[in-house]
PDB file of N, CA and C in Angstrom:
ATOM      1  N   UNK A   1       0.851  -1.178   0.000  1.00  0.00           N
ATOM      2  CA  UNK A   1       0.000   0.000   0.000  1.00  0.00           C
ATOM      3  C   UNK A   1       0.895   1.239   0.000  1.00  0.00           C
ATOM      4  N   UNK A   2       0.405   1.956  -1.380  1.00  0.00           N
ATOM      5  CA  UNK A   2       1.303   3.300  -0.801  1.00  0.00           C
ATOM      6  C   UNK A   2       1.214   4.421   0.132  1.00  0.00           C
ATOM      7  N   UNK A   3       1.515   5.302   0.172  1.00  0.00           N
ATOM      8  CA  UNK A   3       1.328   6.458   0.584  1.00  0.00           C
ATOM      9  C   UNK A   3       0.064   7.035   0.513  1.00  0.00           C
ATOM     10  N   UNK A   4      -0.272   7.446  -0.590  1.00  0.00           N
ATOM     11  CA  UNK A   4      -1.249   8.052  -0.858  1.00  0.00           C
ATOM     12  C   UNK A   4      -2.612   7.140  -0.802  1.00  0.00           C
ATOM     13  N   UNK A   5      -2.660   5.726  -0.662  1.00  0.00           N
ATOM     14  CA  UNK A   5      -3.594   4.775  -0.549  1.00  0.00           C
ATOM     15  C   UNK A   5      -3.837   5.036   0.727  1.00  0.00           C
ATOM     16  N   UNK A   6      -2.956   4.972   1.780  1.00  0.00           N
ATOM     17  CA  UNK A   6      -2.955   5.578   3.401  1.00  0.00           C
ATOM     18  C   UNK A   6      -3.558   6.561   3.643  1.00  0.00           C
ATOM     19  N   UNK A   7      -3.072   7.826   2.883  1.00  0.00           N
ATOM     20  CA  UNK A   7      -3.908   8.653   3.396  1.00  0.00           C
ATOM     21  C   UNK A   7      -5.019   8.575   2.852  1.00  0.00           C
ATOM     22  N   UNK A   8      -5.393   8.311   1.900  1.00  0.00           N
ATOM     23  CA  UNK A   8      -7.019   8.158   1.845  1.00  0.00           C
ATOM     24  C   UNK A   8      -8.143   7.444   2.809  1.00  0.00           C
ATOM     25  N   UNK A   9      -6.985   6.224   3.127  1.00  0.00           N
ATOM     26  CA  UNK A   9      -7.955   5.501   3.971  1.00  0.00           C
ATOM     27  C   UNK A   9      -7.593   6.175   5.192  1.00  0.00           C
ATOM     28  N   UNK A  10      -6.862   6.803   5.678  1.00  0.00           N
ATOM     29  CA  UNK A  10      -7.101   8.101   7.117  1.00  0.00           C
ATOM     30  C   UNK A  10      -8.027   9.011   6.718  1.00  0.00           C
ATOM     31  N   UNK A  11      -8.675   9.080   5.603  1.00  0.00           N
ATOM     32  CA  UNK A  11      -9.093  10.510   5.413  1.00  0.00           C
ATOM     33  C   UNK A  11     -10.938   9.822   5.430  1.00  0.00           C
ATOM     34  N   UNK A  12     -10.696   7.942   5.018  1.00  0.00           N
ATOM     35  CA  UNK A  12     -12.359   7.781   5.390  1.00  0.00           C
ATOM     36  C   UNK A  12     -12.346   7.807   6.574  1.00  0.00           C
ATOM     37  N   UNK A  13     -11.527   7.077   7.740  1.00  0.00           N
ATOM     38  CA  UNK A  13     -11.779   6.973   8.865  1.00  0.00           C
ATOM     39  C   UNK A  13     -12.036   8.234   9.418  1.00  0.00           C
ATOM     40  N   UNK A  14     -11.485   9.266   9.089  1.00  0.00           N
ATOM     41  CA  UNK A  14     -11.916  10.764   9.603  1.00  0.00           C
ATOM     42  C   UNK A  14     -13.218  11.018   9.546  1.00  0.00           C
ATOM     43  N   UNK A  15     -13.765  10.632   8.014  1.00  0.00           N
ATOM     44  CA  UNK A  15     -14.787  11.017   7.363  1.00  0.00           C
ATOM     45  C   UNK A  15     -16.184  10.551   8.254  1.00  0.00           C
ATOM     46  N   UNK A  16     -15.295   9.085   8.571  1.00  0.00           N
ATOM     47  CA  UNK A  16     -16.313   7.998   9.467  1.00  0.00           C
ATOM     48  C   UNK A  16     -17.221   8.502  10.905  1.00  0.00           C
ATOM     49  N   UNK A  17     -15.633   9.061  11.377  1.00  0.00           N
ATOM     50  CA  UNK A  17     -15.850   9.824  12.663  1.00  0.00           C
ATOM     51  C   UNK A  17     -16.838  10.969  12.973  1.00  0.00           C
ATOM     52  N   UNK A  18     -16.359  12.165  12.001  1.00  0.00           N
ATOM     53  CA  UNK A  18     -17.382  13.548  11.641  1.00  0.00           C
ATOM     54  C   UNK A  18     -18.621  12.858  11.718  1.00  0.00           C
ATOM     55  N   UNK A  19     -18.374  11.934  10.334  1.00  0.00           N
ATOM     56  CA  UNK A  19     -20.039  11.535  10.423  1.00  0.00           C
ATOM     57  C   UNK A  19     -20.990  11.049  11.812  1.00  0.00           C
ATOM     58  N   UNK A  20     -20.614  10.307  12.420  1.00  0.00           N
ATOM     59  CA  UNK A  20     -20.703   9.817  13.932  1.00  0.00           C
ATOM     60  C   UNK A  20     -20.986  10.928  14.854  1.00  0.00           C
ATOM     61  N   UNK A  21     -19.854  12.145  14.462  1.00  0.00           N
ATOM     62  CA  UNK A  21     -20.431  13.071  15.698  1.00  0.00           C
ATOM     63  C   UNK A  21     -21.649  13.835  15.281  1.00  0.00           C
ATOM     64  N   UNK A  22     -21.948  14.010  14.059  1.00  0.00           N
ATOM     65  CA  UNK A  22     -23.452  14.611  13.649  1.00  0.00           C
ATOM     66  C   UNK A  22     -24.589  13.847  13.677  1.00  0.00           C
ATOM     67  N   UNK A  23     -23.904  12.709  14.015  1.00  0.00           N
ATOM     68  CA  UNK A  23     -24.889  11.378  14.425  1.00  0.00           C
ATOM     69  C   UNK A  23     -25.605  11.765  15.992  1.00  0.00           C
ATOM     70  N   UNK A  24     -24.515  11.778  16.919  1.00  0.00           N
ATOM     71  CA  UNK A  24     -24.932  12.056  18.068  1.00  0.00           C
ATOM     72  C   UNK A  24     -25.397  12.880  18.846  1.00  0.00           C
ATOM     73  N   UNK A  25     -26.051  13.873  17.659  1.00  0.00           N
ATOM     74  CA  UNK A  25     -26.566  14.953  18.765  1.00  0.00           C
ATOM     75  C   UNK A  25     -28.471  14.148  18.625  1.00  0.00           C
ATOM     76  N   UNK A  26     -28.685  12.921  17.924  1.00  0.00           N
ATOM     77  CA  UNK A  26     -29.608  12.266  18.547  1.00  0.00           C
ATOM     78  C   UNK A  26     -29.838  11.382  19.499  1.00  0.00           C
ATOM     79  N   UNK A  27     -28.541  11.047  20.135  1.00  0.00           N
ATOM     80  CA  UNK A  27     -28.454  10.624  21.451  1.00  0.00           C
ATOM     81  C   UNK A  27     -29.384  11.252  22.173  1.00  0.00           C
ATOM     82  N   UNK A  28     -29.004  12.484  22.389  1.00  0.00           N
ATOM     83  CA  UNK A  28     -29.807  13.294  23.961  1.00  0.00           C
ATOM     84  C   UNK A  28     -30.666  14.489  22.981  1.00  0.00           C
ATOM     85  N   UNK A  29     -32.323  14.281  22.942  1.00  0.00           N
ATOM     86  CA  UNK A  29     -33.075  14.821  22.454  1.00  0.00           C
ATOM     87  C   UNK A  29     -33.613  15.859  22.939  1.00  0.00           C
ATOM     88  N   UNK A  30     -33.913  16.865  22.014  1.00  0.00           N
ATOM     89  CA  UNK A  30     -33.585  18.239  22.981  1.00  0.00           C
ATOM     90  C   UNK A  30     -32.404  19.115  22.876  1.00  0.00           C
ATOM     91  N   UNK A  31     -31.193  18.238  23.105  1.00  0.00           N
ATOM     92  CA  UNK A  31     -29.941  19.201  23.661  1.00  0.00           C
ATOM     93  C   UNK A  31     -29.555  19.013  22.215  1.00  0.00           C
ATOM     94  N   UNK A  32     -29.499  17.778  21.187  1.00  0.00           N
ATOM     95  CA  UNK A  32     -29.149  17.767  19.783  1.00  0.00           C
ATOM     96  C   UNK A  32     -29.169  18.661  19.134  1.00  0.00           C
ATOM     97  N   UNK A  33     -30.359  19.716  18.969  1.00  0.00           N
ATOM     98  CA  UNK A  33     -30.660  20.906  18.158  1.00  0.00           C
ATOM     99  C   UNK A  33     -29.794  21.759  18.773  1.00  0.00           C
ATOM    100  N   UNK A  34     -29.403  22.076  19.791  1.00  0.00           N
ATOM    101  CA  UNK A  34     -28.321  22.922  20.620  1.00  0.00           C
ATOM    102  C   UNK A  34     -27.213  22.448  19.678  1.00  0.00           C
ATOM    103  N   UNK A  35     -26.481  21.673  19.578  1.00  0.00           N
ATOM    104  CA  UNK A  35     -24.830  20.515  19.418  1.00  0.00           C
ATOM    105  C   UNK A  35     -24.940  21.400  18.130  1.00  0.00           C
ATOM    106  N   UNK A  36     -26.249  21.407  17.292  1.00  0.00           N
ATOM    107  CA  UNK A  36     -25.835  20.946  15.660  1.00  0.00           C
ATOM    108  C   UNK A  36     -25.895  22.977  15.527  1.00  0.00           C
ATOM    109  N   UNK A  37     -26.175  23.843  15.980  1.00  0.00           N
ATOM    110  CA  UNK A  37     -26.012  24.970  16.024  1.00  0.00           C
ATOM    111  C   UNK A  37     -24.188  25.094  16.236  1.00  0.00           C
ATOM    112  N   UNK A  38     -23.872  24.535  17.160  1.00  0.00           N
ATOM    113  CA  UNK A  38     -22.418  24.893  17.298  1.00  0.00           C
ATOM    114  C   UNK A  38     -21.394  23.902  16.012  1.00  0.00           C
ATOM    115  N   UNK A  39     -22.456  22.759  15.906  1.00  0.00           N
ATOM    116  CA  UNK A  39     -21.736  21.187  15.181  1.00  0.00           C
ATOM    117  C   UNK A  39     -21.490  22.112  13.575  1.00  0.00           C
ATOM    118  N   UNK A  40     -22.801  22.436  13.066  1.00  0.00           N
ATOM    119  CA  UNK A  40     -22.994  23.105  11.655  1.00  0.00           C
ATOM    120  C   UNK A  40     -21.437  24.200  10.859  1.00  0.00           C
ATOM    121  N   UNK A  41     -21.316  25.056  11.826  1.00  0.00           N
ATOM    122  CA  UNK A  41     -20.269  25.578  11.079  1.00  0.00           C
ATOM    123  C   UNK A  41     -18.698  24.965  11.284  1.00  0.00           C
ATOM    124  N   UNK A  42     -19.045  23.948  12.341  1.00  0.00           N
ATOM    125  CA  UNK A  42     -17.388  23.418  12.692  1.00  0.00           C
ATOM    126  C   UNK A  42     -17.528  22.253  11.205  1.00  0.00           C
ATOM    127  N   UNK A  43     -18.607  21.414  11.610  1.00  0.00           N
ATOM    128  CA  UNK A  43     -18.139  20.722  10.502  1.00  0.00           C
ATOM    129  C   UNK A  43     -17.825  20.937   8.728  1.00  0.00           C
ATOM    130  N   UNK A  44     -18.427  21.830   8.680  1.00  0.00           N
ATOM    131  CA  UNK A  44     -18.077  22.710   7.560  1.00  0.00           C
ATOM    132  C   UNK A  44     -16.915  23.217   7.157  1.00  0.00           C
ATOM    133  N   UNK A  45     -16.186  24.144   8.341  1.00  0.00           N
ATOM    134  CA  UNK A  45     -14.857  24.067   8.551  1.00  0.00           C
ATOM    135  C   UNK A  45     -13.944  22.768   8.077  1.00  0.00           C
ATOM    136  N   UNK A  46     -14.377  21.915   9.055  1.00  0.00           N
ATOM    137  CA  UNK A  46     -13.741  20.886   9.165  1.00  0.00           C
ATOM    138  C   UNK A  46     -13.626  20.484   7.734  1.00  0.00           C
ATOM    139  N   UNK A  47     -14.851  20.400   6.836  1.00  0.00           N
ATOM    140  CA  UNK A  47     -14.748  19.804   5.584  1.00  0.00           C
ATOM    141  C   UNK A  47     -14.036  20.141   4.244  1.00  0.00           C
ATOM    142  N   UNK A  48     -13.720  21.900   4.414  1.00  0.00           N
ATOM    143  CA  UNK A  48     -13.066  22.561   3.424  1.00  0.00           C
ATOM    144  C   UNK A  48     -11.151  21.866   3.777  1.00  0.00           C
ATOM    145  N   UNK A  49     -11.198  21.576   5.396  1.00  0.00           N
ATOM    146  CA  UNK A  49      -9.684  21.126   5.015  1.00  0.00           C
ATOM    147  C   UNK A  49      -9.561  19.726   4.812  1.00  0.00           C
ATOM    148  N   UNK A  50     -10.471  18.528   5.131  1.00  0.00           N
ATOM    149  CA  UNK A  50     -10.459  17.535   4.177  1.00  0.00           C
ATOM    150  C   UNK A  50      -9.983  17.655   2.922  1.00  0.00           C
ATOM    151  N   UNK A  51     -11.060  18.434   2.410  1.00  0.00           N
ATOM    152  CA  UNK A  51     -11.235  18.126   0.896  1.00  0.00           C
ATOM    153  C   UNK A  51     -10.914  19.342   0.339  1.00  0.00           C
ATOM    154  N   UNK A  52     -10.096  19.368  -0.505  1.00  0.00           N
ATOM    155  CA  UNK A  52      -9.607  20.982  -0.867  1.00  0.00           C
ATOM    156  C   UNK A  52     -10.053  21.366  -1.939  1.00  0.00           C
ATOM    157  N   UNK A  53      -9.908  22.853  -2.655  1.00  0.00           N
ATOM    158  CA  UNK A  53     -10.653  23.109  -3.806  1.00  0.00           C
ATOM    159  C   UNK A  53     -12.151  23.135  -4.080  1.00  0.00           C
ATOM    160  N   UNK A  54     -12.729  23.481  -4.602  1.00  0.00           N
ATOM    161  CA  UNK A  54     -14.525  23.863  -5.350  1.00  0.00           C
ATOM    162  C   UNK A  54     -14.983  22.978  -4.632  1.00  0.00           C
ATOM    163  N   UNK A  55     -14.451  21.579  -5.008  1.00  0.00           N
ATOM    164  CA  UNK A  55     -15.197  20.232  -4.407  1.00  0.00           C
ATOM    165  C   UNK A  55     -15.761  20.480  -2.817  1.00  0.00           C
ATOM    166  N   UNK A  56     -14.350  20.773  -2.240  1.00  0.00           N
ATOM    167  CA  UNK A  56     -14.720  21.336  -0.765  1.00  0.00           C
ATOM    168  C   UNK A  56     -15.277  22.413  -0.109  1.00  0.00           C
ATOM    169  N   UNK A  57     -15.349  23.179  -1.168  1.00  0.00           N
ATOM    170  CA  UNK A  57     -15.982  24.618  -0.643  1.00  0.00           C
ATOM    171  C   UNK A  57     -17.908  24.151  -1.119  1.00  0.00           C
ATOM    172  N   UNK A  58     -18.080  23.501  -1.764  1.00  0.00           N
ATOM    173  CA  UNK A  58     -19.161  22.928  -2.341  1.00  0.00           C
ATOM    174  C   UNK A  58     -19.752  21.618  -0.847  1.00  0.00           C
ATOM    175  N   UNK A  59     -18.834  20.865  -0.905  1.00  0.00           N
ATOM    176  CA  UNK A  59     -19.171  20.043   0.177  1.00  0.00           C
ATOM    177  C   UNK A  59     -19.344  20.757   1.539  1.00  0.00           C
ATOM    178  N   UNK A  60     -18.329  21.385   1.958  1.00  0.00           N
ATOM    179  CA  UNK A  60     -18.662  22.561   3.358  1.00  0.00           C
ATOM    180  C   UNK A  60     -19.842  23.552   3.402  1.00  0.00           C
ATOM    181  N   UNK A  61     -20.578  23.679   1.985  1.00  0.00           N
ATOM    182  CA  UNK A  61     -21.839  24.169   2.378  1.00  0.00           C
ATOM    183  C   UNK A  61     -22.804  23.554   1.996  1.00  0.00           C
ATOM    184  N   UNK A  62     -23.370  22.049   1.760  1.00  0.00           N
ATOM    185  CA  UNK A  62     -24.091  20.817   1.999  1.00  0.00           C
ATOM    186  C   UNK A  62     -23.590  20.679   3.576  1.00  0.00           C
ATOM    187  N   UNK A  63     -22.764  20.476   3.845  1.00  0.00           N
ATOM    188  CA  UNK A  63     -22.593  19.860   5.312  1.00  0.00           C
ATOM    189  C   UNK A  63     -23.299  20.737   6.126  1.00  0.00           C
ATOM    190  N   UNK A  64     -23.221  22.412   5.850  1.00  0.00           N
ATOM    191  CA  UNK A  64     -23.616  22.730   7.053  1.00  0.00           C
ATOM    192  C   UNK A  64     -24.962  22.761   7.224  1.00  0.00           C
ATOM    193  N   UNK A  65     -25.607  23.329   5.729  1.00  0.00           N
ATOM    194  CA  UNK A  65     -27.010  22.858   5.571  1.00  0.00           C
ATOM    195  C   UNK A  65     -27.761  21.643   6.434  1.00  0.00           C
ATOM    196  N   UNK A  66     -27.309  20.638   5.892  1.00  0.00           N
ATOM    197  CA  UNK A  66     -27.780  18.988   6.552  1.00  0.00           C
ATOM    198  C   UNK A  66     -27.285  19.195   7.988  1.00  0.00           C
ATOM    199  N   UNK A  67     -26.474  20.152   8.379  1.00  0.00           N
ATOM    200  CA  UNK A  67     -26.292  19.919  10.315  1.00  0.00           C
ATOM    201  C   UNK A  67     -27.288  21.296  10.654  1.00  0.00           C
ATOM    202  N   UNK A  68     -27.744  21.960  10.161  1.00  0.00           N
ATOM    203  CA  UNK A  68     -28.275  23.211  10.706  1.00  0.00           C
ATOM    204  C   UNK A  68     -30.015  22.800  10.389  1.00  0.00           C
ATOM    205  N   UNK A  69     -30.019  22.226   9.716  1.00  0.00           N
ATOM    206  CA  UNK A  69     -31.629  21.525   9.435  1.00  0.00           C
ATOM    207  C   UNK A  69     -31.912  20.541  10.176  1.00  0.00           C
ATOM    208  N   UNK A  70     -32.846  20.699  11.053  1.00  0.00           N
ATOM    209  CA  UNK A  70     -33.671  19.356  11.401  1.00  0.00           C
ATOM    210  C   UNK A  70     -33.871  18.582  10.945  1.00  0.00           C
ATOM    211  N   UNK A  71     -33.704  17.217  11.298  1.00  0.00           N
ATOM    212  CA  UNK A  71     -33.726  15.939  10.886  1.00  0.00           C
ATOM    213  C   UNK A  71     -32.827  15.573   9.867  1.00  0.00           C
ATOM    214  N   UNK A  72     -31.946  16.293   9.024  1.00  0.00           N
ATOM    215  CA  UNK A  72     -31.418  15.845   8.118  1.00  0.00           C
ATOM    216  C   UNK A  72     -30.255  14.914   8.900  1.00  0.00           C
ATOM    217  N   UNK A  73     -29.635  15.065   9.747  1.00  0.00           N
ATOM    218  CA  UNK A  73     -28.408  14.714  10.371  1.00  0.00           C
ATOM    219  C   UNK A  73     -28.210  13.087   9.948  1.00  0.00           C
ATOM    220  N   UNK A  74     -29.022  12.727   9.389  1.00  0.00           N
ATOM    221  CA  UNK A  74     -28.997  11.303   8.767  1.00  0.00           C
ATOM    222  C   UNK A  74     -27.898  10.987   7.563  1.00  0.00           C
ATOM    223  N   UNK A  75     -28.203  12.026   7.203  1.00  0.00           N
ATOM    224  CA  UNK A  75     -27.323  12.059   5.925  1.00  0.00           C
ATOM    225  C   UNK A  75     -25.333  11.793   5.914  1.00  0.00           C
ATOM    226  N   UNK A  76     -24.793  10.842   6.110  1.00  0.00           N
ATOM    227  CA  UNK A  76     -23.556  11.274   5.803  1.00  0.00           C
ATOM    228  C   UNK A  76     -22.689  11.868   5.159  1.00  0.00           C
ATOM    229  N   UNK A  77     -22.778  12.998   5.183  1.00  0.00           N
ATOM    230  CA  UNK A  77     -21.893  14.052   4.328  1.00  0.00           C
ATOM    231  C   UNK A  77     -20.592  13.781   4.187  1.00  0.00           C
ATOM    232  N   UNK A  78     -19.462  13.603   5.110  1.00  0.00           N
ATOM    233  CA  UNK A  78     -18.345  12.937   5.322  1.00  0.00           C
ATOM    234  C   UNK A  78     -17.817  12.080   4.290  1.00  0.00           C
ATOM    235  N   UNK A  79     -18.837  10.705   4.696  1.00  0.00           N
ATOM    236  CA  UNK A  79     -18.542   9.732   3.816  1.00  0.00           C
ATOM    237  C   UNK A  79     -18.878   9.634   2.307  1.00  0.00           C
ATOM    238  N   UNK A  80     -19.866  10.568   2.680  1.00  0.00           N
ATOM    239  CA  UNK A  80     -20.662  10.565   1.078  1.00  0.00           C
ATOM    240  C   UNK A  80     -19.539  11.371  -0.119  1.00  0.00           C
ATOM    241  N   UNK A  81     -18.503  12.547   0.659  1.00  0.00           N
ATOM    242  CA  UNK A  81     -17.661  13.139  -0.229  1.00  0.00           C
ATOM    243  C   UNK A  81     -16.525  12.561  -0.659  1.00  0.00           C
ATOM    244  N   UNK A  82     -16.267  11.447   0.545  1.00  0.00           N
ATOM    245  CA  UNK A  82     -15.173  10.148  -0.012  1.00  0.00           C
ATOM    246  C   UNK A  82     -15.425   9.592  -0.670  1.00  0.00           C
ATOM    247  N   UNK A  83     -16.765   9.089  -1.067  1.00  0.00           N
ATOM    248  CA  UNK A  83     -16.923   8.317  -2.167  1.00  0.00           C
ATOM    249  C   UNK A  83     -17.011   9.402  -3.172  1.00  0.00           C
ATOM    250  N   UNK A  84     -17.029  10.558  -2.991  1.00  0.00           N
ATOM    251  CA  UNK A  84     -17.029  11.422  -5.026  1.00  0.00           C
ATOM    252  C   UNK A  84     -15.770  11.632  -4.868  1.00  0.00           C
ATOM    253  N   UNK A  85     -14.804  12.146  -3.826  1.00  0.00           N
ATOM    254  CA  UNK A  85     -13.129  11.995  -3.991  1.00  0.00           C
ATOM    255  C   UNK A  85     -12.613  10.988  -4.258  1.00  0.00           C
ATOM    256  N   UNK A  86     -13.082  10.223  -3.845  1.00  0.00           N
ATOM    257  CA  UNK A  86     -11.788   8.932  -4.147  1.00  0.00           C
ATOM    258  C   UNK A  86     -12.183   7.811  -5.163  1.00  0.00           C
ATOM    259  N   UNK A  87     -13.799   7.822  -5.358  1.00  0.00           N
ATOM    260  CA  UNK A  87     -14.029   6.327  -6.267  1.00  0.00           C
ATOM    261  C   UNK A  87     -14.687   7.181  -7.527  1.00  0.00           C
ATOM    262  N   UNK A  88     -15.945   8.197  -6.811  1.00  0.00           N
ATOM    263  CA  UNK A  88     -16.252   8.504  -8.752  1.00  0.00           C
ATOM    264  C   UNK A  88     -15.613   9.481  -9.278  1.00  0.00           C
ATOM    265  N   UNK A  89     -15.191  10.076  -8.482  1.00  0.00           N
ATOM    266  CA  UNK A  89     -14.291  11.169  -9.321  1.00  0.00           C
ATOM    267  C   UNK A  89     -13.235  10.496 -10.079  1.00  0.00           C
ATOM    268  N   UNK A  90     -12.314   9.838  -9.399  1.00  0.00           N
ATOM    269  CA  UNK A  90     -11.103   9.353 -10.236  1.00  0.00           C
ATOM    270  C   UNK A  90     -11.642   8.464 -11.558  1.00  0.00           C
ATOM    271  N   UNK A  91     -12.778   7.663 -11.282  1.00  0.00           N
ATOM    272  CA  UNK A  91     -13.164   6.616 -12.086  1.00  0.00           C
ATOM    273  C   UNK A  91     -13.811   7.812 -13.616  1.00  0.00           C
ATOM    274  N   UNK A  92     -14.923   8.868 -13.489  1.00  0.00           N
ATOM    275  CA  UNK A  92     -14.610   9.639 -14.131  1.00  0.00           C
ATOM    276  C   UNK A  92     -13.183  10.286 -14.852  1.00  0.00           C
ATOM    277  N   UNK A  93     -12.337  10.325 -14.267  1.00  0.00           N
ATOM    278  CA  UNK A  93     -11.187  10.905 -14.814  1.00  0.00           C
ATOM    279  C   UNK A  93     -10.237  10.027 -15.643  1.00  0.00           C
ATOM    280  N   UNK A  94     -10.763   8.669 -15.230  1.00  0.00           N
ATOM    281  CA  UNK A  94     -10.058   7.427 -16.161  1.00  0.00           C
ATOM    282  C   UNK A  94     -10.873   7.300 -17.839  1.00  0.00           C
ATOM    283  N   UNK A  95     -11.920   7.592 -17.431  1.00  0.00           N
ATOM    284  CA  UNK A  95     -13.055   7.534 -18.534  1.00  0.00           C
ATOM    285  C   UNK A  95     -12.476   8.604 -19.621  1.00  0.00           C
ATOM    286  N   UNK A  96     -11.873   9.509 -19.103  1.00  0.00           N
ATOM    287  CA  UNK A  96     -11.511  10.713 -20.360  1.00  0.00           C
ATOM    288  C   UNK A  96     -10.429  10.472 -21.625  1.00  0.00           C
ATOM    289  N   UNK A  97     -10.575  10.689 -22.428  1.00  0.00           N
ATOM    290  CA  UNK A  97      -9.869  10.446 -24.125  1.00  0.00           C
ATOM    291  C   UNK A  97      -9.382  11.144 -23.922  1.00  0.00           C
ATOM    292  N   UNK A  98      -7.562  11.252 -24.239  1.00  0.00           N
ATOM    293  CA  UNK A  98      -6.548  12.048 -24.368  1.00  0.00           C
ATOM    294  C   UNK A  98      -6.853  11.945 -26.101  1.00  0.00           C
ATOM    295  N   UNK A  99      -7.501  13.279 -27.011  1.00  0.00           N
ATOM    296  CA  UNK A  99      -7.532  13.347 -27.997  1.00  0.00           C
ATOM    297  C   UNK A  99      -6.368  13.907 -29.048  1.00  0.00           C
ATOM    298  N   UNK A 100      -5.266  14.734 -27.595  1.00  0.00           N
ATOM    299  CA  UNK A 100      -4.311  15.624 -28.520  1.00  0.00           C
ATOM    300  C   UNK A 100      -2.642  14.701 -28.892  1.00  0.00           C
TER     301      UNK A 100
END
């Protein structure tokens, strides 16, 4: 495994985690809507330095959306951007004809 195979797979387990903590502000009902007020712009934060470039500035404002909205917190945002970074994006980028 190289390098860069590593960090990807540090970067789902990260992804795994975030996701988990936007998970848990349905643990304790009530105080959840509190968490995801403070949760919303961290994880957002958090997501532009994951994922760098448009992709991430694009993903950091889905994330905060889905944490600042009720009920959405279902949604894994995290994981859901690892799979367009790492499997369809590249797989798209294999698909392209070098025509010149």
């Amino acid at each position: 495994m190289n390098l860069e195979n590593t960090n990807k797979y540090k970067i789902l387990a990260a992804s795994i985690i975030f996701d988990a903590v936007g998970y848990a502000s349905f643990i304790l009902p009530g105080i959840g809507e509190f968490t995801d007020v403070i949760w919303a712009p961290a994880s957002a934060y958090i997501m532009t330095k994951l994922y760098k470039g448009n992709a991430g500035k694009v993903g950091a404002a889905i994330s905060f959306i889905e944490e600042a909205m009720p009920g959405l917190d279902v949604v894994p945002t995290f994981t859901l951007m690892w799979l367009y970074t790492y499997v369809f994006k590249s797989k798209i980028k294999e698909t392209i004809i070098d025509v010149s």
